[in-house]
Protein backbone atom coordinates (compact mmCIF):
# COMPACT_ATOMS: atom_id res chain seq x y z
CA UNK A 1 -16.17 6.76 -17.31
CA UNK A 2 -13.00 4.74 -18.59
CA UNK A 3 -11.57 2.00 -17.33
CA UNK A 4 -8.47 3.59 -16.81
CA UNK A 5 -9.74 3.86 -13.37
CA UNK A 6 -11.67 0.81 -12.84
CA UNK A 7 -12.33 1.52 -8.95
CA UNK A 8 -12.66 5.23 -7.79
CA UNK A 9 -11.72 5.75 -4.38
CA UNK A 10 -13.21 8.81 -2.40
CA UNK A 11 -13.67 10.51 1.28
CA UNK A 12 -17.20 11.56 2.61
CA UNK A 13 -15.95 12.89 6.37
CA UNK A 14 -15.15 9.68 8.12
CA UNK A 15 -17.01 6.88 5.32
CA UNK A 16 -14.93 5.63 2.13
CA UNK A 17 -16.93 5.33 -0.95
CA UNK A 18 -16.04 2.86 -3.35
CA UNK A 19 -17.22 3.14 -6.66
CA UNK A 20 -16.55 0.41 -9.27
CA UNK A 21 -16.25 2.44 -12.51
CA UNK A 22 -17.02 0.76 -15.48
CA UNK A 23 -20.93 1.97 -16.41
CA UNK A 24 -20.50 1.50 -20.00
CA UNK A 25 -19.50 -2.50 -19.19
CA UNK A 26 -22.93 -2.83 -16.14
CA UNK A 27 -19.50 -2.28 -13.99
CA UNK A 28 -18.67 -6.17 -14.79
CA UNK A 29 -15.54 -7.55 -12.52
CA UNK A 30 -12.65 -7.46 -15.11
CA UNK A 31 -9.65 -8.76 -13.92
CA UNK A 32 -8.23 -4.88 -13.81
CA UNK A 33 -11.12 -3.84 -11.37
CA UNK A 34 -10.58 -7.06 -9.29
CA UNK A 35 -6.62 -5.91 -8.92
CA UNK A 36 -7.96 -2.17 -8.35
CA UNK A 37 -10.12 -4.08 -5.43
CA UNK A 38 -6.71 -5.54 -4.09
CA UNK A 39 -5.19 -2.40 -4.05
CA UNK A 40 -8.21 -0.63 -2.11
CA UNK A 41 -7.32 -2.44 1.24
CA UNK A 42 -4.71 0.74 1.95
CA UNK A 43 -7.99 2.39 3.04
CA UNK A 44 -8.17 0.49 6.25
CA UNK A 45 -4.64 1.99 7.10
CA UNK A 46 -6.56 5.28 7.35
CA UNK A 47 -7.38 5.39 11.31
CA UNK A 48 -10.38 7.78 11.20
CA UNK A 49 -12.17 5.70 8.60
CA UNK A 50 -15.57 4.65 10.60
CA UNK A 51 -17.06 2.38 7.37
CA UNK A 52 -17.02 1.82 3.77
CA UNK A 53 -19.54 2.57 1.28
CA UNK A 54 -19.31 0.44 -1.68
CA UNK A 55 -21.52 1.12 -5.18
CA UNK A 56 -21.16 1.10 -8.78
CA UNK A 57 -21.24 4.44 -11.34
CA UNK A 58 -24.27 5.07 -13.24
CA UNK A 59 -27.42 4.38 -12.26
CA UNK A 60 -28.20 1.09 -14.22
CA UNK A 61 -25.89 -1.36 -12.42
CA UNK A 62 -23.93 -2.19 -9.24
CA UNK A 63 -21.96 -5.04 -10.69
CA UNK A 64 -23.12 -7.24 -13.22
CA UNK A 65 -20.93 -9.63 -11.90
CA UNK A 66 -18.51 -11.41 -14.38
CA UNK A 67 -16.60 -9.29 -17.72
CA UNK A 68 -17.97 -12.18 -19.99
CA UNK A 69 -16.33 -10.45 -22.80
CA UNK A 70 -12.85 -10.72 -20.95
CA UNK A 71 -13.96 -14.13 -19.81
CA UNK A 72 -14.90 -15.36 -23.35
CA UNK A 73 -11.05 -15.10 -24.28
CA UNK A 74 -9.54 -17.00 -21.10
CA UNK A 75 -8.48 -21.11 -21.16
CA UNK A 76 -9.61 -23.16 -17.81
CA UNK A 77 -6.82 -22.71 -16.13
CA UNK A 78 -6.93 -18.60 -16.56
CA UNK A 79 -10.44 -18.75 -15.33
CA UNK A 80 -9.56 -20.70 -12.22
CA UNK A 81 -7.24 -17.98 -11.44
CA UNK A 82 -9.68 -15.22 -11.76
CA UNK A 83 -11.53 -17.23 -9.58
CA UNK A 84 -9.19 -17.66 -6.66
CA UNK A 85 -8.28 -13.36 -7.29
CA UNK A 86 -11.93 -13.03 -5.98
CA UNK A 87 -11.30 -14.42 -2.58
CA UNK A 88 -8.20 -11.72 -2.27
CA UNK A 89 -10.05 -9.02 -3.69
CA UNK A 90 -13.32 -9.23 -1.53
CA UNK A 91 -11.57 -10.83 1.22
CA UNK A 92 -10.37 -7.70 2.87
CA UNK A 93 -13.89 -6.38 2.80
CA UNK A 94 -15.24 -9.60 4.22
CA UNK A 95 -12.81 -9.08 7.45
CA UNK A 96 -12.31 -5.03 7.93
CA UNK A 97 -12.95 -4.30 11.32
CA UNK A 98 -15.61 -1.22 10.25
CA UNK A 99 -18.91 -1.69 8.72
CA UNK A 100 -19.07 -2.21 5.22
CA UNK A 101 -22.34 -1.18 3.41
CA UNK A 102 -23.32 -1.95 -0.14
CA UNK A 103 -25.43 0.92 -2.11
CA UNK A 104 -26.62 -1.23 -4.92
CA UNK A 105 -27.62 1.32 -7.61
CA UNK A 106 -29.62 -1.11 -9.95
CA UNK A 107 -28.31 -4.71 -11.42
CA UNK A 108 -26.67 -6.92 -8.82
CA UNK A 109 -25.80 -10.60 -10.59
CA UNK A 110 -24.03 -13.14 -10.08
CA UNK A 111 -20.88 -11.76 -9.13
CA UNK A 112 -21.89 -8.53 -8.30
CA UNK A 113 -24.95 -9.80 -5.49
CA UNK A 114 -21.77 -12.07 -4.42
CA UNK A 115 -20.04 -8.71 -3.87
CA UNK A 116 -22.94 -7.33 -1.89
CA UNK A 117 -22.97 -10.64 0.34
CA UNK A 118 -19.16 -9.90 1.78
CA UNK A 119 -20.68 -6.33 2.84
CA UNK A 120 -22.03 -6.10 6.26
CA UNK A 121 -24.85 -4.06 5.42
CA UNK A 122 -26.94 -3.78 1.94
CA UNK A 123 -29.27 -0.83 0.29
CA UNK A 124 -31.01 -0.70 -2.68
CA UNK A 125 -32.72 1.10 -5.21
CA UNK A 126 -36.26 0.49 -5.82
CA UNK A 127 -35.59 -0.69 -9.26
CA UNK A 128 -32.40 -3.04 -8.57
CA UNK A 129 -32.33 -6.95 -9.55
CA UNK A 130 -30.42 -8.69 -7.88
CA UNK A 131 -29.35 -12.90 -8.30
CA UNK A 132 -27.19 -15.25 -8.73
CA UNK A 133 -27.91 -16.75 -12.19
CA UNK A 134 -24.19 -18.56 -12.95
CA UNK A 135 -26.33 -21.87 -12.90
CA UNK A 136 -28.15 -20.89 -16.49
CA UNK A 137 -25.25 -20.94 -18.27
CA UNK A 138 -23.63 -23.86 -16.63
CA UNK A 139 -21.56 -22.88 -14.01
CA UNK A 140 -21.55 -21.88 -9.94
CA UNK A 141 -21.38 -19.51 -7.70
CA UNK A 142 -17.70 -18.90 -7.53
CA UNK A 143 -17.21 -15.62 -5.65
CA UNK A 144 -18.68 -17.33 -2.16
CA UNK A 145 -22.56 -17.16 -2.74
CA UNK A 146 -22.99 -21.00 -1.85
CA UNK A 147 -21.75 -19.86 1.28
CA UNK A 148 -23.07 -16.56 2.10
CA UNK A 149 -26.74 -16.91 0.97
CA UNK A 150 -27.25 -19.63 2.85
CA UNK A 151 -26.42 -17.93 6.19
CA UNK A 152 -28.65 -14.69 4.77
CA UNK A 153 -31.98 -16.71 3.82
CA UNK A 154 -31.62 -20.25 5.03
CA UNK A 155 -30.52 -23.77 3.14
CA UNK A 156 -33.83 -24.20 1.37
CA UNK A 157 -34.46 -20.90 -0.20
CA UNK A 158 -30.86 -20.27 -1.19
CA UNK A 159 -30.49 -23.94 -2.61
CA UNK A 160 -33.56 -22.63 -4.48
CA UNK A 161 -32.81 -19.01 -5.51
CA UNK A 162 -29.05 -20.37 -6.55
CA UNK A 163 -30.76 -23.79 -8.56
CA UNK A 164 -33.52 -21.50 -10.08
CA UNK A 165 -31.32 -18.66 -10.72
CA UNK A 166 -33.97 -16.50 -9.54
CA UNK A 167 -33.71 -12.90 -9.91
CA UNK A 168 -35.19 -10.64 -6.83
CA UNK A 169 -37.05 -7.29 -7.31
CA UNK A 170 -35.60 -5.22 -4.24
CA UNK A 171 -39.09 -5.43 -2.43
CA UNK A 172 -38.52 -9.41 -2.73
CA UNK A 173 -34.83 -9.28 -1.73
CA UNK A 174 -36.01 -7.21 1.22
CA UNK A 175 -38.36 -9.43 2.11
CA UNK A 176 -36.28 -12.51 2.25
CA UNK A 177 -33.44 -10.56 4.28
CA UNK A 178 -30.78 -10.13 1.64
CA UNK A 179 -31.47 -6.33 1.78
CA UNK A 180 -31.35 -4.34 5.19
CA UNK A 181 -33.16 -1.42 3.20
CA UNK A 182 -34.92 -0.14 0.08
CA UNK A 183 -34.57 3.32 -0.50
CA UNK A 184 -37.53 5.46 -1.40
CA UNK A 185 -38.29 6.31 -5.39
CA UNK A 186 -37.03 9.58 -6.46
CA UNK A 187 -34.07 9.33 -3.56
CA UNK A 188 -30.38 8.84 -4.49
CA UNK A 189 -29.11 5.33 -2.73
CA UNK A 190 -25.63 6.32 -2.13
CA UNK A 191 -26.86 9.42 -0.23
CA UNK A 192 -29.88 7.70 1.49
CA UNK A 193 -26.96 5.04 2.81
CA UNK A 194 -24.81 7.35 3.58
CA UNK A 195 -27.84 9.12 5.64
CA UNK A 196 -28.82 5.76 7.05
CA UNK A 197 -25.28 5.12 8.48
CA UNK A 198 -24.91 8.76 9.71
CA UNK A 199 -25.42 7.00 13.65
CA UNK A 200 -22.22 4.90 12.80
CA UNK A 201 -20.02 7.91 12.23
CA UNK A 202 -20.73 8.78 15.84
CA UNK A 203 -20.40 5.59 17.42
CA UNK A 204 -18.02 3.82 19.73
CA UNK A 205 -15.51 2.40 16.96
CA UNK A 206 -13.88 -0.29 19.47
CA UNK A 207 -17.58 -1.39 20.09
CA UNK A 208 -18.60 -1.23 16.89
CA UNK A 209 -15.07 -3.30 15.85
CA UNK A 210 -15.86 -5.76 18.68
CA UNK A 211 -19.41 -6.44 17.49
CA UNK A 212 -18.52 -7.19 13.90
CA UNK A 213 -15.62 -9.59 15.26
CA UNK A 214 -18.05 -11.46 17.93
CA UNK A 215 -20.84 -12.01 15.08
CA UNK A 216 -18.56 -13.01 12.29
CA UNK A 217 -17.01 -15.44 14.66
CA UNK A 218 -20.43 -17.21 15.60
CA UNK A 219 -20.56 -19.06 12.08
CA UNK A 220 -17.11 -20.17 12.88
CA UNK A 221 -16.76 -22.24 15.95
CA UNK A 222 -19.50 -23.88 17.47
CA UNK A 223 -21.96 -21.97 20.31
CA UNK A 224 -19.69 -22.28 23.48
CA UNK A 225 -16.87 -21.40 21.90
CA UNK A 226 -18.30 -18.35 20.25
CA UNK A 227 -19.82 -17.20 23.83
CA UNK A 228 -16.26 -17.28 25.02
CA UNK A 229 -14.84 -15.41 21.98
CA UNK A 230 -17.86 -12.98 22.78
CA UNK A 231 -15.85 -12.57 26.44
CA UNK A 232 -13.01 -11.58 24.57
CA UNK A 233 -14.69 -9.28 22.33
CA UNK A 234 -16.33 -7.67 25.10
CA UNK A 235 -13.29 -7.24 27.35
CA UNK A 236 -11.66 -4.92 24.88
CA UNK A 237 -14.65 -2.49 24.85
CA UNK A 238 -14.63 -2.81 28.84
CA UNK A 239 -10.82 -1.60 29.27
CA UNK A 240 -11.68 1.32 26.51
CA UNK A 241 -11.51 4.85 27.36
CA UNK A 242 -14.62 4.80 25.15
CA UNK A 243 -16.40 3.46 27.58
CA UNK A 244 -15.53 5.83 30.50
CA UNK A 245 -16.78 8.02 28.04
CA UNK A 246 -19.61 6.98 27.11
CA UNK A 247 -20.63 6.28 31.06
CA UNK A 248 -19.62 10.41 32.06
CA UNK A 249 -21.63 11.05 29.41
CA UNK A 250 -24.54 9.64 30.33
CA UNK A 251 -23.88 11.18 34.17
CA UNK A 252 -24.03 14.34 32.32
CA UNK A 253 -26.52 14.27 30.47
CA UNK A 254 -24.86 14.84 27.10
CA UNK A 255 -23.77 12.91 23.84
CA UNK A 256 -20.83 11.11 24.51
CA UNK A 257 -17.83 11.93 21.89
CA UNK A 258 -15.80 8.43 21.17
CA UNK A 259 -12.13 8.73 20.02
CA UNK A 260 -11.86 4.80 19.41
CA UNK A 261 -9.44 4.36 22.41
């Protein structure tokens, strides 16, 4: 795969699949993939998308975060700019109103777990590594994983997996909550996720929409004003015609079919 494409865009029924595709570079955030990431957001103009699937080609790496190569050649001030492009290009993931899912395929570092953080939702191979490592070689985080582990695993062991630069076996990362799900040996991780997720596809998009809005919002306000954004969130499922759906539905004793309106 060339990097004439850097970022392969595809449909599977109602889920996008986003595959970064660099193999022959661990699919390493160049500043061309990062742009191709930018670009992707005209997926969310597509109304019958229900969630993103986001992985890497091959079957060695996700994203091995950082194109050091690329990077090797930049001054300090080019760097900080590649820096700041990460918050555009993962931002729109961070906020799209359906699920977003990482299938991490094998190596997840540094910038490439950091990538997996701003996904709702994260599956793994049984032989992935993931970590954020930037401290051995004397940087940060700079793609938001002082920020994002913290609220996965807790102050402690994120001040220690980030100090450390610790690097996870899946079974580990499971463990400590980073991963929703390891998929079995032998079993393909984009189509166990996309297997996994199969219930969202059929689900109430407002809901699901509302949900994602009303959790994201707890880590930013405190409690009482997150229960009242919860209101909010709540009242625009309640005036839905999803929900008179879903309730004639359940009179009848059937599945009930959601049009997000």
């Amino acid at each position: 795969m060339s990097d004439e494409e850097p970022l392969k865009i595809e449909r599977r029924g109602s889920i996008a699949l986003l595959t970064i595709n660099r193999a022959e570079r661990m699919n390493s955030l160049s500043r061309a993939t990062l742009h191709a990431f930018v670009g992707a957001k005209r997926i969310l103009d597509e109304s019958d998308i229900r969630a993103i699937v986001l992985t890497g080609a091959g079957d060695k790496a996700f994203c091995a975060g950082a194109d050091l190569k690329e990077r090797k050649g930049m001054a300090e001030n080019d760097v900080r700019a590649q820096v700041k492009l990460y918050r555009e290009a993962f931002g729109w993931l961070d906020d799209a109103p359906v699920p977003v899912i990482a299938a991490i395929n094998g190596v997840a570092l540094g910038g490439g777990l950091e990538l997996a953080l701003v996904c709702d939702l994260r599956v793994a191979a049984p032989n992935a590594i993931l970590g954020l490592p930037e401290v051995t070689i004397g940087i940060i985080p700079g793609a938001g994983g002082t920020q994002r582990l913290p609220r996965l695993v807790g102050e402690a062991r994120a001040k220690e997996l980030i100090l450390f630069g610790t690097r996870l076996t899946a079974e580990r990362a499971l463990g400590l909550g980073i991963l929703n799900r390891v998929t079995e040996s032998g079993k393909n991780v984009v189509d166990d996720t996309l297997e996994w997720i199969e219930p969202l596809s059929r689900g109430a998009p407002i809901a699901q929409r509302s949900a994602l809005g009303a959790i994201d919002d707890s880590f930013r306000v405190p409690l009482e004003a997150g229960l009242e954004l919860e209101r909010l969130h709540y009242d625009e499922c309640l005036t839905s015609e999803d929900r008179v759906e879903a309730l004639a539905a359940f009179a009848e004793k059937r599945k009930p079919v959601f049009r997000g309106r």
